[in-house]
Every structure is written in structure tokens, then in C-alpha cells.
N, C-alpha and C. Protein backbone atom coordinates (compact mmCIF):
# COMPACT_ATOMS: atom_id res chain seq x y z
N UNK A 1 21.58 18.15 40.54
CA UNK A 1 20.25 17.92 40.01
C UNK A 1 20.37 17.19 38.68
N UNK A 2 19.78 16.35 38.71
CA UNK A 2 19.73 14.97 37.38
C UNK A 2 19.07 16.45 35.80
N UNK A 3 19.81 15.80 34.99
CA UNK A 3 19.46 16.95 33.70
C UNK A 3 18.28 16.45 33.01
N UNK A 4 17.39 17.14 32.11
CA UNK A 4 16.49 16.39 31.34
C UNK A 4 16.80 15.97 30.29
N UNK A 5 17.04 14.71 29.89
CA UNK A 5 17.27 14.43 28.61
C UNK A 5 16.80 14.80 27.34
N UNK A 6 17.88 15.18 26.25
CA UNK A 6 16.97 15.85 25.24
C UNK A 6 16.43 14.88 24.24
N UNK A 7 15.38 15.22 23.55
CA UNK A 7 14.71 14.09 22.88
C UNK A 7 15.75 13.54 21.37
N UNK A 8 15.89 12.59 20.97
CA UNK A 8 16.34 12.21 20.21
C UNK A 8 15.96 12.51 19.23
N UNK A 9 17.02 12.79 18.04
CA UNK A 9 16.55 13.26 16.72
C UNK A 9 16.04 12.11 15.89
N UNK A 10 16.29 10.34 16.59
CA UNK A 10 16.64 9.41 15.27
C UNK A 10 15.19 8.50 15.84
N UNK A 11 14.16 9.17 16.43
CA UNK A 11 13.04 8.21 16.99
C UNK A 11 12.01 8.12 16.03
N UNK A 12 12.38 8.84 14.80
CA UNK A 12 11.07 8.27 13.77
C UNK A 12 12.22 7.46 13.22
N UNK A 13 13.44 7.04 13.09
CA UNK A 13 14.18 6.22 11.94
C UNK A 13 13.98 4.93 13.09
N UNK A 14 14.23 5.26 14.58
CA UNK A 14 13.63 4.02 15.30
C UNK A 14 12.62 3.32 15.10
N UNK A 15 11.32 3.74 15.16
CA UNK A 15 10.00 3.52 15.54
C UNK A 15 10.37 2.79 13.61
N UNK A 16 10.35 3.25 12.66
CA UNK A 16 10.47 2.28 11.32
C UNK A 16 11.10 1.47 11.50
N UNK A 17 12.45 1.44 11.77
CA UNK A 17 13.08 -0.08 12.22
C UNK A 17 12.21 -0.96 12.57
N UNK A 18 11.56 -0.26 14.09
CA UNK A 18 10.72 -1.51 14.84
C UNK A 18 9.57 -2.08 14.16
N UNK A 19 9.44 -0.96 13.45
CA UNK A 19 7.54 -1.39 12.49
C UNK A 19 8.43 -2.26 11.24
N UNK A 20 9.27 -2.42 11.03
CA UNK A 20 9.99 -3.33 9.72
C UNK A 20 9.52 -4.50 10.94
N UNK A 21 10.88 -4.43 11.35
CA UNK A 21 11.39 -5.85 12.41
C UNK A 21 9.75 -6.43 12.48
N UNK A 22 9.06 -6.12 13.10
CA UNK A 22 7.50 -6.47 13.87
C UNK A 22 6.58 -7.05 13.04
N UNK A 23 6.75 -6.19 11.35
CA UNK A 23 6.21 -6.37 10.12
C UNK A 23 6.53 -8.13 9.74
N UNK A 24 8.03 -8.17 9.96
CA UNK A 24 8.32 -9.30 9.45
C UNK A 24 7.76 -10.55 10.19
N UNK A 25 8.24 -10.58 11.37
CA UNK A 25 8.39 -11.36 12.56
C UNK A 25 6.67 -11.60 12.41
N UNK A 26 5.67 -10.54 12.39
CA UNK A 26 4.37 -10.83 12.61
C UNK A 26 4.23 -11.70 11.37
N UNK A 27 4.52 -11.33 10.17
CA UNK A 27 3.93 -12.18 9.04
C UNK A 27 4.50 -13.10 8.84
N UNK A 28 6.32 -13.75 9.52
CA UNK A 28 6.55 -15.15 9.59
C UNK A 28 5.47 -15.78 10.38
N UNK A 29 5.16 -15.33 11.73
CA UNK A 29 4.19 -15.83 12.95
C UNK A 29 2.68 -16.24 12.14
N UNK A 30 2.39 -15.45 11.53
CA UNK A 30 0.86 -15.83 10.72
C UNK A 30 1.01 -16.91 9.67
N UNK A 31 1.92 -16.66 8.76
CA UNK A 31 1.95 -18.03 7.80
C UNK A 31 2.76 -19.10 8.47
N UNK A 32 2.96 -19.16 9.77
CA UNK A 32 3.56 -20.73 10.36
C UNK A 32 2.26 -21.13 10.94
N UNK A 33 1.86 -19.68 11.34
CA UNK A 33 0.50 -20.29 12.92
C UNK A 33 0.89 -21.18 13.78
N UNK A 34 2.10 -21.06 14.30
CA UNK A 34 2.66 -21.34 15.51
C UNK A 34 2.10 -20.23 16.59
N UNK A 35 0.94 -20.31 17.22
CA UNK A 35 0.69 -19.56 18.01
C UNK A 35 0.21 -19.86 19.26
N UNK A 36 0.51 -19.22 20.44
CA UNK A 36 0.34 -20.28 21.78
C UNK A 36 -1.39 -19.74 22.08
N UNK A 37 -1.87 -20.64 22.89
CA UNK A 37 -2.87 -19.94 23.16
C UNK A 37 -4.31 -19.22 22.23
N UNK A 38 -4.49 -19.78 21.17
CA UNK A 38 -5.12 -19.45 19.78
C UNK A 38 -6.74 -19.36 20.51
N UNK A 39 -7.02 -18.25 20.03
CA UNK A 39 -8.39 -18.12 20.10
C UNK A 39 -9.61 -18.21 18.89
N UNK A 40 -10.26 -19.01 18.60
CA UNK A 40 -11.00 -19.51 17.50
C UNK A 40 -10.10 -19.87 16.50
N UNK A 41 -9.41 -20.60 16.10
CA UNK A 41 -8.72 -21.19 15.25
C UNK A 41 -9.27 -21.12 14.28
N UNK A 42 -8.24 -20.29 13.00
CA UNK A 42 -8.68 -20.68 11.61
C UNK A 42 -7.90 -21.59 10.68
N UNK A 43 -8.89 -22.23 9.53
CA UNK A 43 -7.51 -22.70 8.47
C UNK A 43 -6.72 -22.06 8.17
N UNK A 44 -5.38 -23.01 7.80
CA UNK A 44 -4.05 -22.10 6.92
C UNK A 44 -4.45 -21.55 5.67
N UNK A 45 -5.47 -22.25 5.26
CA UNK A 45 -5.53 -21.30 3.80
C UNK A 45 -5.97 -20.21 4.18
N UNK A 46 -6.83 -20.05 5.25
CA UNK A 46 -7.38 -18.63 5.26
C UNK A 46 -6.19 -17.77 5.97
N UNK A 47 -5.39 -18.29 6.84
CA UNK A 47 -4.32 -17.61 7.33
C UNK A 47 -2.98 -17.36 6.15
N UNK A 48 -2.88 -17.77 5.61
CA UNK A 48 -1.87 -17.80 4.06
C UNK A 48 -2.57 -16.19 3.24
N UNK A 49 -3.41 -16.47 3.78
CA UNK A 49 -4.27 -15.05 2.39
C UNK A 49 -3.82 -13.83 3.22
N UNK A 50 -3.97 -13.66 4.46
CA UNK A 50 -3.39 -12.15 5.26
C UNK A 50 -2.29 -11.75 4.66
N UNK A 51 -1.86 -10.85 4.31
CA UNK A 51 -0.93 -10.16 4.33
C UNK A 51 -0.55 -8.30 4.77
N UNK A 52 0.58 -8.62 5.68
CA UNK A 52 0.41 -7.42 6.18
C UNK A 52 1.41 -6.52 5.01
N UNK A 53 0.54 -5.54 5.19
CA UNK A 53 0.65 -3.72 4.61
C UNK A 53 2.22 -3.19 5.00
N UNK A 54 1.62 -2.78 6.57
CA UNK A 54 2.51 -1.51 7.18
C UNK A 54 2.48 -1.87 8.52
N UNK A 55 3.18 -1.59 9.07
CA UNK A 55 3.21 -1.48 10.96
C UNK A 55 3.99 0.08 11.11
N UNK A 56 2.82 0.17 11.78
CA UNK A 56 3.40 1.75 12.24
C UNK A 56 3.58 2.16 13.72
N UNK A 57 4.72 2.39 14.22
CA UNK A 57 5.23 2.10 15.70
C UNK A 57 4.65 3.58 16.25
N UNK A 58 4.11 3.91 17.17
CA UNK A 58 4.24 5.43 17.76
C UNK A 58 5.54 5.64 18.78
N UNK A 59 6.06 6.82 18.32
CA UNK A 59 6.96 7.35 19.01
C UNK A 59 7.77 6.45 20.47
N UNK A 60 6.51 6.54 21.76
CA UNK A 60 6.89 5.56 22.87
C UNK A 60 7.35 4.67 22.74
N UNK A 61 6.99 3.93 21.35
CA UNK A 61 6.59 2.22 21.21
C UNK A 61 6.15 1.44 21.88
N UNK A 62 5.14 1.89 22.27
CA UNK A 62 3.91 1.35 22.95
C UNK A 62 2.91 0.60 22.16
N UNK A 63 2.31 0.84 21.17
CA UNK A 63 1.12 0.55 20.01
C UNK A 63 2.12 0.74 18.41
N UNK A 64 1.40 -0.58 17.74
CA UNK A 64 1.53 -0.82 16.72
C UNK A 64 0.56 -0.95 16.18
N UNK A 65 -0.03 0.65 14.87
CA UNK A 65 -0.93 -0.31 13.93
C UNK A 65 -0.40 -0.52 13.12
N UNK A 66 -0.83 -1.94 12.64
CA UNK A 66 -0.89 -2.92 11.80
C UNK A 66 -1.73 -2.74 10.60
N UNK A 67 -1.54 -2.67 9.67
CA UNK A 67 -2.39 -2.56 8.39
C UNK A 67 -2.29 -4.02 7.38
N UNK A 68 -3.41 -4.38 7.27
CA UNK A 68 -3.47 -6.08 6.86
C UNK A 68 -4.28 -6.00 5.57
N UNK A 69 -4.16 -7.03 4.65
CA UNK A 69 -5.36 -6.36 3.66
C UNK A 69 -5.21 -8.17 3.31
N UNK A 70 -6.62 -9.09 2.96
CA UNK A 70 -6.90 -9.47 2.95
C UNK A 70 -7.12 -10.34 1.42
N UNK A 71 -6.57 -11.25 0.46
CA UNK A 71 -6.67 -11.60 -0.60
C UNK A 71 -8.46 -12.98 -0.24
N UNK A 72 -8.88 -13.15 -1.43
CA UNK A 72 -9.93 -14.13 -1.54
C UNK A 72 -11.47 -13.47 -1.35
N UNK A 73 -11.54 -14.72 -0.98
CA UNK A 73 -13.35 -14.05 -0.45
C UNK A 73 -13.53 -13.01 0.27
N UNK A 74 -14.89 -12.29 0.46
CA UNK A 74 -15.18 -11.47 1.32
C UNK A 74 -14.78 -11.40 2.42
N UNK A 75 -15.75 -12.96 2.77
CA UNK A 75 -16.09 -13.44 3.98
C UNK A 75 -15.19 -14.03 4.46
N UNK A 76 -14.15 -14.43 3.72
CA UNK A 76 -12.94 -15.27 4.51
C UNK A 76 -11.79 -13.87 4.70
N UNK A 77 -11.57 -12.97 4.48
CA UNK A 77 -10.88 -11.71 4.23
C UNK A 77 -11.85 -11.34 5.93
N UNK A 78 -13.21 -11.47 6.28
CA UNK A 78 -13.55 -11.06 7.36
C UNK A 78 -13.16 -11.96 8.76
N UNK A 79 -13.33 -13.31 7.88
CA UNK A 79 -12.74 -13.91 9.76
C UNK A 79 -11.65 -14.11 9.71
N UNK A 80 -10.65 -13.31 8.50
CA UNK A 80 -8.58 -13.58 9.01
C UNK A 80 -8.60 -12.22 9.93
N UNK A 81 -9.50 -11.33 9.51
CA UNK A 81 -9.42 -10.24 10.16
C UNK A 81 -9.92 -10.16 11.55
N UNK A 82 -11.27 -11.07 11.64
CA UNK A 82 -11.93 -10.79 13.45
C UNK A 82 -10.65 -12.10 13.65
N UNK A 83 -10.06 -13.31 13.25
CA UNK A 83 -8.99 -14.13 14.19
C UNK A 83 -7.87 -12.84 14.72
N UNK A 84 -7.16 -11.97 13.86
CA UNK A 84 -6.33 -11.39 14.15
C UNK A 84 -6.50 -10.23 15.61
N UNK A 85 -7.69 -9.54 15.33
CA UNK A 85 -8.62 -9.11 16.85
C UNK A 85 -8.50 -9.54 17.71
N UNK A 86 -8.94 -10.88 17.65
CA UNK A 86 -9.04 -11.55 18.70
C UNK A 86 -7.92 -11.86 19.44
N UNK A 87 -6.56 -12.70 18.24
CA UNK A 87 -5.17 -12.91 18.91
C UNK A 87 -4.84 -12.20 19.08
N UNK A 88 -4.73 -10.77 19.47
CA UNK A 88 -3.72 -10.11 19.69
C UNK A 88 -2.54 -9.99 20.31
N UNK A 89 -3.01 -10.64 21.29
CA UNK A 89 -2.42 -10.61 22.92
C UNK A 89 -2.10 -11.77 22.46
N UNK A 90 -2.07 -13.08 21.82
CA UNK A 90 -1.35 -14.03 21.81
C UNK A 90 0.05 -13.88 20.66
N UNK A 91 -0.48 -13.14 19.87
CA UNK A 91 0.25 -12.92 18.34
C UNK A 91 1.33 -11.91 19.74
N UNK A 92 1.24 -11.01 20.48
CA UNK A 92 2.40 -10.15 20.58
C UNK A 92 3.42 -10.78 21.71
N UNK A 93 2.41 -11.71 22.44
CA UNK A 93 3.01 -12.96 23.04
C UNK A 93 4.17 -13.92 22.62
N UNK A 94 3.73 -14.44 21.10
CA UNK A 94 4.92 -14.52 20.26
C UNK A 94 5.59 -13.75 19.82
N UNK A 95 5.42 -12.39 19.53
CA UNK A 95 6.15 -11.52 19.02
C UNK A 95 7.86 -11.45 20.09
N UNK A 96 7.16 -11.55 21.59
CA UNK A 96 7.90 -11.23 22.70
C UNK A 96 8.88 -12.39 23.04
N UNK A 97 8.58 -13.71 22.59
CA UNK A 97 9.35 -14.69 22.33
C UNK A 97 10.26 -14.65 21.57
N UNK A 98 10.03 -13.85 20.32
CA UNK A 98 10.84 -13.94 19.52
C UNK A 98 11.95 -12.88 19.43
N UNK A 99 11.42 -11.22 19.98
CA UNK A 99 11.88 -10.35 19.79
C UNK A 99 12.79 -10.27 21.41
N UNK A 100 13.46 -11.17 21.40
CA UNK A 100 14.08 -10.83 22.89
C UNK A 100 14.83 -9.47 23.41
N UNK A 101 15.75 -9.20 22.12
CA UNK A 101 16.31 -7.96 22.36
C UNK A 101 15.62 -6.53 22.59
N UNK A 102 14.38 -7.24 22.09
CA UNK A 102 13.55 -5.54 22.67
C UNK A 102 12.79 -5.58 23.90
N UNK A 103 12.97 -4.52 24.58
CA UNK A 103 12.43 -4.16 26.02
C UNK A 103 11.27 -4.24 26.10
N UNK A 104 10.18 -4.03 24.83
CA UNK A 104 8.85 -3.72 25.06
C UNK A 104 8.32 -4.22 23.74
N UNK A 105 7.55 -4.78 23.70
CA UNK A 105 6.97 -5.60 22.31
C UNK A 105 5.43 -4.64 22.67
N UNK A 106 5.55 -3.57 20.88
CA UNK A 106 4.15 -2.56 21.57
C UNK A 106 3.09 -3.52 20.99
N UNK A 107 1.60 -3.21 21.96
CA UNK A 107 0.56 -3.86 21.49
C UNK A 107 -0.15 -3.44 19.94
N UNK A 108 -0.44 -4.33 19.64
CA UNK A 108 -1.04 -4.54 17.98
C UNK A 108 -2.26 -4.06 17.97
N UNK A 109 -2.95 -3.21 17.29
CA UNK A 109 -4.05 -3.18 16.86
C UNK A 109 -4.14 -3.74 15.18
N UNK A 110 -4.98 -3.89 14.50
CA UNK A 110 -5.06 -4.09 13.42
C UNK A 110 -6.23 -3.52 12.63
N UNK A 111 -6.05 -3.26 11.34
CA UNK A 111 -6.71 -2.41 10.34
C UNK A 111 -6.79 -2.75 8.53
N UNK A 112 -8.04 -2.97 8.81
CA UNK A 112 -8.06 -3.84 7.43
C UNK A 112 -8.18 -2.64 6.08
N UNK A 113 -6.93 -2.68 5.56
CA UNK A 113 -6.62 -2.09 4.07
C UNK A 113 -7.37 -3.12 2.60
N UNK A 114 -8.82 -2.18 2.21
CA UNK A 114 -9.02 -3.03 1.43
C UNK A 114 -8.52 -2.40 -0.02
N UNK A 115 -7.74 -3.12 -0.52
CA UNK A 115 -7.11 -3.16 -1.70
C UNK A 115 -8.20 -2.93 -3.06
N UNK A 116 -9.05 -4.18 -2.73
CA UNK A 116 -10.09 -4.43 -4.14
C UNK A 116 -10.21 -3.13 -4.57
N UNK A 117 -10.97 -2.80 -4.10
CA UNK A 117 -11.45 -1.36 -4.63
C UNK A 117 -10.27 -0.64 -5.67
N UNK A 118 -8.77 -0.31 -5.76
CA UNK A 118 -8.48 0.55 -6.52
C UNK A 118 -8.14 -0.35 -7.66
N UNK A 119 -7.98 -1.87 -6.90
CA UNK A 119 -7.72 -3.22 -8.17
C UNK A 119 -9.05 -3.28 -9.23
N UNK A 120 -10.49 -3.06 -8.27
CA UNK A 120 -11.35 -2.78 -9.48
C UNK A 120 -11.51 -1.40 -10.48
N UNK A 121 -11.01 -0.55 -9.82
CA UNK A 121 -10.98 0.46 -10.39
C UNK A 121 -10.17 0.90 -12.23
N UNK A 122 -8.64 -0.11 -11.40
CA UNK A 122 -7.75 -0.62 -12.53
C UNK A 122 -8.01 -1.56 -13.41
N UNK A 123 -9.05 -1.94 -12.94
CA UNK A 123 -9.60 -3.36 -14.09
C UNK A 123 -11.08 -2.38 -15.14
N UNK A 124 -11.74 -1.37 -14.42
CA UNK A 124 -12.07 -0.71 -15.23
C UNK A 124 -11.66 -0.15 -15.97
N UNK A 125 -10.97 0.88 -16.06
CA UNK A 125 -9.76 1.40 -16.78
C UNK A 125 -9.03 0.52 -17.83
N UNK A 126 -9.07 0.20 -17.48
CA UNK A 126 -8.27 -1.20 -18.56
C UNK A 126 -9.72 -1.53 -19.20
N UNK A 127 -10.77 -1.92 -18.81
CA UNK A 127 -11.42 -2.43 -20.14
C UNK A 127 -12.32 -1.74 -20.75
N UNK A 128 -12.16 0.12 -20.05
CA UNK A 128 -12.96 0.82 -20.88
C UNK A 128 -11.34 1.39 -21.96
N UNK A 129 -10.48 1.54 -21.75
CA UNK A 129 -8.95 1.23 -22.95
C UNK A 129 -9.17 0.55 -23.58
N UNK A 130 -9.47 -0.86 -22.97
CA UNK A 130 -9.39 -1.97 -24.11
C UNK A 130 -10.98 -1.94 -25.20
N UNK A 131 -12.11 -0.87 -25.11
CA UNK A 131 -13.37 -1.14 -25.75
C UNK A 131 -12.81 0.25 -26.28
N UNK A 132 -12.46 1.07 -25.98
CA UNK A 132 -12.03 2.61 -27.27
C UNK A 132 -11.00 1.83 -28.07
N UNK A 133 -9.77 1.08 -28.00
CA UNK A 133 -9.52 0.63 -29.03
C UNK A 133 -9.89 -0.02 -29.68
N UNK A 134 -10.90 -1.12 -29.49
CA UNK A 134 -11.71 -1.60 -30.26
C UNK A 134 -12.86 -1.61 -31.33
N UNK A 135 -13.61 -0.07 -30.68
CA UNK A 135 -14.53 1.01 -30.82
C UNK A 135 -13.63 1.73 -32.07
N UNK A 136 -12.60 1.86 -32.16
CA UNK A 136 -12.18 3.27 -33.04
C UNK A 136 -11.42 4.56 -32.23
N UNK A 137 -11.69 4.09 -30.81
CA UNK A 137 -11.63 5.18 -30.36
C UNK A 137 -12.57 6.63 -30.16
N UNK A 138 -13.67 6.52 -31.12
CA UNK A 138 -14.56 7.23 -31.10
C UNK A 138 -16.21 7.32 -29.46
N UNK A 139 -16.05 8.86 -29.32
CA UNK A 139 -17.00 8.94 -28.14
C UNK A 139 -18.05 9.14 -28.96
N UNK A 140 -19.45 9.66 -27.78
CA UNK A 140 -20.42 9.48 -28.14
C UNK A 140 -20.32 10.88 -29.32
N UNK A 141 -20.04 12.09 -29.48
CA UNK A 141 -20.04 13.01 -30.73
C UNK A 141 -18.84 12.72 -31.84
N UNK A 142 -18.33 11.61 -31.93
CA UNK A 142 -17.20 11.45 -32.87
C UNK A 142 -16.13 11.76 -32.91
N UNK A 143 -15.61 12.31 -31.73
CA UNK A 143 -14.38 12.65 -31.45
C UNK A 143 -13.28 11.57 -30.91
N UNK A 144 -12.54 11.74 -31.13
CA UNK A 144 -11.55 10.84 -30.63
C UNK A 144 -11.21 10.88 -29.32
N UNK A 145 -10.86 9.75 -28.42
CA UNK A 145 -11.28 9.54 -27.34
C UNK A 145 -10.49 10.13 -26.15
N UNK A 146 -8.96 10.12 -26.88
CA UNK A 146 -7.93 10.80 -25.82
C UNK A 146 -7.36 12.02 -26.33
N UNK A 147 -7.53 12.40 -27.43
CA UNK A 147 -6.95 13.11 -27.98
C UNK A 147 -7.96 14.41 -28.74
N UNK A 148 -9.31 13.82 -28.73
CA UNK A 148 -10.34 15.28 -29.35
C UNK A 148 -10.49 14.74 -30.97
N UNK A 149 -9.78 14.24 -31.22
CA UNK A 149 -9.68 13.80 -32.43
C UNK A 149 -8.57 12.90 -33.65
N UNK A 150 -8.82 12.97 -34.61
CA UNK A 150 -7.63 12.74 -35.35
C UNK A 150 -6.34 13.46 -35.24
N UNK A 151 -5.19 13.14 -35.40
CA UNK A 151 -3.90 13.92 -35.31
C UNK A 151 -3.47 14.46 -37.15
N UNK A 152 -2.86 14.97 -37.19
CA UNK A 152 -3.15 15.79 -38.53
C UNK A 152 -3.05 14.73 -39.48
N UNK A 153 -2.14 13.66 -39.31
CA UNK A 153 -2.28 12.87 -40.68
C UNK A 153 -3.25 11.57 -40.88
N UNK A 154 -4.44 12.12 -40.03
CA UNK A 154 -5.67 11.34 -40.24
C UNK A 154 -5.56 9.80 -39.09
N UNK A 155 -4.24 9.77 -38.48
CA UNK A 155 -4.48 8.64 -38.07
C UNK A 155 -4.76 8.78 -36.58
N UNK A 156 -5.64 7.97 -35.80
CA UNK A 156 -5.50 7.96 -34.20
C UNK A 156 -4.30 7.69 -33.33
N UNK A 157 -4.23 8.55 -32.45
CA UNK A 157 -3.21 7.72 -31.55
C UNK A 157 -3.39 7.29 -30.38
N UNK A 158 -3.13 6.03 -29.66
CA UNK A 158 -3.64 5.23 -28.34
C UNK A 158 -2.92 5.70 -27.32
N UNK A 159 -1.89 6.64 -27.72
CA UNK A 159 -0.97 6.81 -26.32
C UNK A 159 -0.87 8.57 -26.21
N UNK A 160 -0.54 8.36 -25.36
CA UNK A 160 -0.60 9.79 -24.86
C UNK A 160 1.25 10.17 -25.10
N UNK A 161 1.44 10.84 -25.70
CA UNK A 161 2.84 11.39 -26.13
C UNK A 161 2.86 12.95 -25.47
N UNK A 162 4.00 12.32 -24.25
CA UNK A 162 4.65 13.38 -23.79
C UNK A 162 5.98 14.55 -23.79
N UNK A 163 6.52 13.54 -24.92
CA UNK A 163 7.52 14.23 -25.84
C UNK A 163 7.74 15.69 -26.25
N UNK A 164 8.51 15.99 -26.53
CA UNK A 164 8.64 17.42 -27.05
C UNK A 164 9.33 17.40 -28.41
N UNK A 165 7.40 17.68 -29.41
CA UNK A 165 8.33 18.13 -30.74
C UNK A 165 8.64 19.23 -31.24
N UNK A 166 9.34 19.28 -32.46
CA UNK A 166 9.89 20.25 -33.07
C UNK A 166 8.87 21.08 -32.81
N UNK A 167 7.74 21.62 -33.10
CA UNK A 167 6.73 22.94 -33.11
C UNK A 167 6.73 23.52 -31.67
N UNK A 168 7.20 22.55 -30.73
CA UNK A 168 7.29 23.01 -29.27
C UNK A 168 8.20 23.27 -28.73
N UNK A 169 9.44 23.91 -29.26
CA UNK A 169 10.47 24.33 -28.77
C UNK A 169 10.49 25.80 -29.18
N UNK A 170 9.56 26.37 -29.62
CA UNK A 170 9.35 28.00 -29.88
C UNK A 170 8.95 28.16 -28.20
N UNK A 171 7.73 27.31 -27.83
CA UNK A 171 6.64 27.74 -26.63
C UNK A 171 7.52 27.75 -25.47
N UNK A 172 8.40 26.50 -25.48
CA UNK A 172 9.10 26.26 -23.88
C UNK A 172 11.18 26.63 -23.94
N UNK A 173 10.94 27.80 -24.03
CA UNK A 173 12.13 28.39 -23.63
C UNK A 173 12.20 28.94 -22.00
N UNK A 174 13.02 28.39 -21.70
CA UNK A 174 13.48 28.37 -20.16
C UNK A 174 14.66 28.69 -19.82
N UNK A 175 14.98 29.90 -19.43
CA UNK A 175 15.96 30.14 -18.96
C UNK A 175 16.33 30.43 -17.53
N UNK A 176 16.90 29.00 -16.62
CA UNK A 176 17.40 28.93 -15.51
C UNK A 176 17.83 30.23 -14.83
N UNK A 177 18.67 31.37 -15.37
CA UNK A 177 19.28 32.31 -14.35
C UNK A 177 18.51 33.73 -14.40
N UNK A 178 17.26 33.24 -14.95
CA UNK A 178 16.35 34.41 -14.74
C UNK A 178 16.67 35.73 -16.12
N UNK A 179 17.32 35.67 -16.32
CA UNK A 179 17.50 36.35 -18.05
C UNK A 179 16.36 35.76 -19.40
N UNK A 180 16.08 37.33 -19.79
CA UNK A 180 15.47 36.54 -21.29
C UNK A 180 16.38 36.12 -22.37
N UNK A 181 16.28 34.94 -22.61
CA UNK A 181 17.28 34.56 -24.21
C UNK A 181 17.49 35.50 -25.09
């Protein structure tokens, strides 16, 4: 009687391999746009702006999502994304050209990672930093902005000091083997 094979321990270090390999191969395939069979054709500039994220293989390696995130306009960030929809089946077409050594080229879905959002987030941050130093540092009751206030010798400080000084080596005594000092 034929035995059941036991499952392999190394099929998530596989399935990353393949989502590297696929990662690459897909994003040489998009910035050449050598693609057979193209369905609604876009410009290279708008194809130049895709860039893929992540490819994430499932176990079988059957399906690949694809995580793409989109630089420029809105609207041009929307039709690199419905072209990519659409090619799928041509994009894995090339994939299968290229990837000869693999048995099964899994199908692509794709998923648009929008970036902006934590890039605006970081651009806030930065220019409400850059208006407290400018400001004094002072909030709306006069306190200082990161810190509650002045530091004892009257002056502000912009950074956050994580250091350990002298007055704080009474508080953080630590002793590793479970004994009191």
C-alpha cells in the first residue's frame, strides 16, 4: 500500500522563494511591457509608476496575491490598476514563458496598497514639528509641547531623550538572577 506523504516542513520558505522569484519577473514584465496579447493598452509612463509591494504564494501555489501600490495621480494609479485586472491571464502567460523551471505559474490576483495615506500622515507630523519649533514650542495653556514644559535650566528641548541619567540609576536596578542587590 503506497504511504502518505508527510507534509513538508520548508513550504512556507518555498511559497517566499516563489513570491520573490514572481515579484521580480512580474515587475521586470511591467516596466518592459513586453506583453503578448494586451488588453486595453496603457502608456509606459503610467506603467513605470506600478510598483509591486509583495507577492504572496499560498501553500499549493496555486494563487498569487500581488500587492501593487501605485505612485502619481489618482486617476492614473486607477487605470495601472484596472490594466493589471484585466492582464492577468496575459501577465502570467509571460510569467510561464519565462519561469520555465516551474511546474505551475499560480494565478495573480492583484491588490492595490495605497501608500499616500501614511506618506500624508508623515508629512503632517513633520509640519506640525516643524510649526512647535517655530511656535516656541508652546501649546494652547503654555506648556511645552513634548515635554509639559521647560526642563530645569529654563531651556526647551526638541528631542525626546531616551538616555539614562545620573538621577535614574537609583529607579532602574535590575537584577537578572532574581536576587535583590
Amino acid at each position: 500500500a503506497p504511504r502518505a506523504r508527510a507534509p513538508r516542513s520548508n513550504d512556507g520558505r518555498r511559497g517566499s522563494r516563489v513570491g520573490q522569484v514572481v515579484r521580480a519577473e512580474l515587475a521586470s514584465l511591467i516596466s518592459a511591457g513586453d506583453i503578448h496579447q494586451q488588453r486595453n493598452p496603457i502608456k509606459a509612463q503610467i506603467r513605470q509608476m506600478i510598483s509591486i509591494v509583495d507577492v504572496t504564494v499560498t501553500d499549493d501555489m496555486r494563487t498569487a496575491k500581488v500587492r501593487v501600490s501605485t505612485l502619481g495621480e489618482k486617476l492614473d494609479g486607477l487605470r495601472a490598476i484596472r490594466w493589471l485586472q484585466d492582464n492577468r491571464k496575459s501577465l502570467r502567460y509571460e510569467l510561464a514563458q519565462r519561469l520555465t523551471h516551474m511546474r505551475r505559474v499560480p494565478e495573480l490576483t492583484f491588490t492595490d496598497i495605497d501608500i499616500s495615506s501614511p506618506v500624508r500622515v508623515m508629512a503632517l507630523i513633520d509640519r506640525l514639528a516643524a510649526e512647535a519649533r517655530t511656535t516656541g514650542g508652546a501649546d494652547e495653556d503654555g506648556a511645552g509641547a513634548a515635554d509639559g514644559g521647560a526642563e530645569e535650566g529654563g531651556e526647551e528641548d526638541d528631542e525626546l531623550d531616551f538616555g539614562l541619567d545620573d538621577d535614574d540609576d537609583d529607579e532602574l536596578v535590575v537584577d537578572w538572577a532574581g536576587k535583590d542587590p
